[in-house]
C-alpha atoms as a PDB file:
ATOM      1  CA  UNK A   1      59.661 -59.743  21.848  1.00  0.00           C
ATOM      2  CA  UNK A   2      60.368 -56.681  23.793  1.00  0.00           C
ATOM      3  CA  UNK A   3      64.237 -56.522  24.908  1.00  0.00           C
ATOM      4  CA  UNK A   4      64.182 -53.181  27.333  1.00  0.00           C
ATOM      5  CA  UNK A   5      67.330 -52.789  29.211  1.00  0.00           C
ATOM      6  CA  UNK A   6      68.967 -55.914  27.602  1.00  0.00           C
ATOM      7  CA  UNK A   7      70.623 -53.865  25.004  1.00  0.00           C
ATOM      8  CA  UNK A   8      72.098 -51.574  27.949  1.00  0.00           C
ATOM      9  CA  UNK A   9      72.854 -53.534  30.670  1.00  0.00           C
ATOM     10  CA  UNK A  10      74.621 -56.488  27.737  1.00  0.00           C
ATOM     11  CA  UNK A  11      76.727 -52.926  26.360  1.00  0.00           C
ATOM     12  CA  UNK A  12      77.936 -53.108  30.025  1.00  0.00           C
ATOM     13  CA  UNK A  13      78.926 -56.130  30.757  1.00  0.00           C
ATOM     14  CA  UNK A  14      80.723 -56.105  26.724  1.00  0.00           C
ATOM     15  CA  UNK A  15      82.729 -53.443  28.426  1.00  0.00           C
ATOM     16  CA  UNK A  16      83.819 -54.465  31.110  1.00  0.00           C
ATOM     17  CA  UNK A  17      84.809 -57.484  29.424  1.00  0.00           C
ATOM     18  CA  UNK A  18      86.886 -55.765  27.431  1.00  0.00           C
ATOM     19  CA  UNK A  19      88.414 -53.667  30.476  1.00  0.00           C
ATOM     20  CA  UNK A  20      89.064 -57.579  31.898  1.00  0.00           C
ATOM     21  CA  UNK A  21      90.405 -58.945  28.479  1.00  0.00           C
ATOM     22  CA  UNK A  22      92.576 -56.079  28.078  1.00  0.00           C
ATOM     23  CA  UNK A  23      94.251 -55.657  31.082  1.00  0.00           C
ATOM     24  CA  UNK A  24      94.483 -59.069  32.624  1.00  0.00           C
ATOM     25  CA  UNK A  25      98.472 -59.916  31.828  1.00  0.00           C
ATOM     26  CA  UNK A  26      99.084 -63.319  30.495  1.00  0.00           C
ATOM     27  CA  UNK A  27     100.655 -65.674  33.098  1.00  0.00           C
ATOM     28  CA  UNK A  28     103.658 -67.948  32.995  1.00  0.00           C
ATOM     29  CA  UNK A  29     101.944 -70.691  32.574  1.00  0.00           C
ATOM     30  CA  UNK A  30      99.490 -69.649  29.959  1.00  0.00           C
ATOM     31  CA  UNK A  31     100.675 -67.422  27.238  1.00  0.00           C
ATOM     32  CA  UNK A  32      97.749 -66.415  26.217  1.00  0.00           C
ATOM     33  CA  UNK A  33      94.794 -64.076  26.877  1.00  0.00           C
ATOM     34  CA  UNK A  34      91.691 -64.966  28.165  1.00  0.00           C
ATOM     35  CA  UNK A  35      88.979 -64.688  25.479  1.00  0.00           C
ATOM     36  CA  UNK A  36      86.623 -63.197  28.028  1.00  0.00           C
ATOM     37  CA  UNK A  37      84.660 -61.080  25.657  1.00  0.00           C
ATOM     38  CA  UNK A  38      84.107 -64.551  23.614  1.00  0.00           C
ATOM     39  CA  UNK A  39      82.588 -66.282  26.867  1.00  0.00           C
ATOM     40  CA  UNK A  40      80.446 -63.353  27.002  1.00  0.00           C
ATOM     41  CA  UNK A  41      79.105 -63.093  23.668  1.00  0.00           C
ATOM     42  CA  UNK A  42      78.885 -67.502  23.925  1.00  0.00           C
ATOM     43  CA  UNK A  43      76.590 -66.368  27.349  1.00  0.00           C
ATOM     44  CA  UNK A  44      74.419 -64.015  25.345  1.00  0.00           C
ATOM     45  CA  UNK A  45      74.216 -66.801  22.757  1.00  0.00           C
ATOM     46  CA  UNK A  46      73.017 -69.592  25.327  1.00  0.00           C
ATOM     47  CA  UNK A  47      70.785 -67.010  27.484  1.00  0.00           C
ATOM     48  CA  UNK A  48      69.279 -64.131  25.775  1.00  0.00           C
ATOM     49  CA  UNK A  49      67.021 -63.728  22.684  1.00  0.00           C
ATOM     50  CA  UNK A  50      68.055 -64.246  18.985  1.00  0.00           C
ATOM     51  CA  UNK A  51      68.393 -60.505  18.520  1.00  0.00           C
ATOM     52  CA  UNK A  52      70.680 -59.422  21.733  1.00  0.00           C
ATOM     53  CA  UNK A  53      72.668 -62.289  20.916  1.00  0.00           C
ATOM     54  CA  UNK A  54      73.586 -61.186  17.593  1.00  0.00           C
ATOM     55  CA  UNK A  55      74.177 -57.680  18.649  1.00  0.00           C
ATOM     56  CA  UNK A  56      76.263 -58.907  21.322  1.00  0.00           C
ATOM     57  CA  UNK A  57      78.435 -61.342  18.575  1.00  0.00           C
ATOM     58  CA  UNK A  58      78.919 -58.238  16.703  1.00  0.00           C
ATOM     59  CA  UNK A  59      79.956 -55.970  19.279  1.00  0.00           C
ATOM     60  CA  UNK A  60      82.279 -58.835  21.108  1.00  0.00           C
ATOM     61  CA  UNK A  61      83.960 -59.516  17.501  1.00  0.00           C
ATOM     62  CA  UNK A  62      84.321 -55.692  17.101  1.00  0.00           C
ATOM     63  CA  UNK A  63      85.763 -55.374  20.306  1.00  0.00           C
ATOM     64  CA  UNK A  64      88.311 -57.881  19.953  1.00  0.00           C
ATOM     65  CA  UNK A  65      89.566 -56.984  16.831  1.00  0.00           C
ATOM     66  CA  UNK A  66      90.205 -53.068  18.177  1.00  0.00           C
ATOM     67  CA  UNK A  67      92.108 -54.775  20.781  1.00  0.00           C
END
């Protein structure tokens, strides 16, 4: 299995997901946050190999917890 620039380009999009997750305000009629770093570590899960998909779990969960 060779991953190349999976590892990079999914570090990416984790951040950016993060930038979205964190600075989207919750609206009026949904008090909540978006999980967006959940939907994509659940894309990861469905797309990409065994391997990045675990990394990206980890990262996602790590990321959301700092936040």
């Amino acid at each position: 299995m060779r991953i190349g620039m999976e590892l990079p380009v999914l570090a990416l999009e984790l951040f950016v997901a993060g930038l979205a997750q964190d600075l989207l305000p919750a609206w009026q009629w949904l008090p909540v946050k978006i999980g967006v770093l959940t939907a994509v570590a659940l894309w990861a899960a469905l797309t990409k190999p065994a391997l990045v998909a675990l990394v990206a779990a980890v990262w996602a969960g790590a990321a959301t917890d700092a936040l």
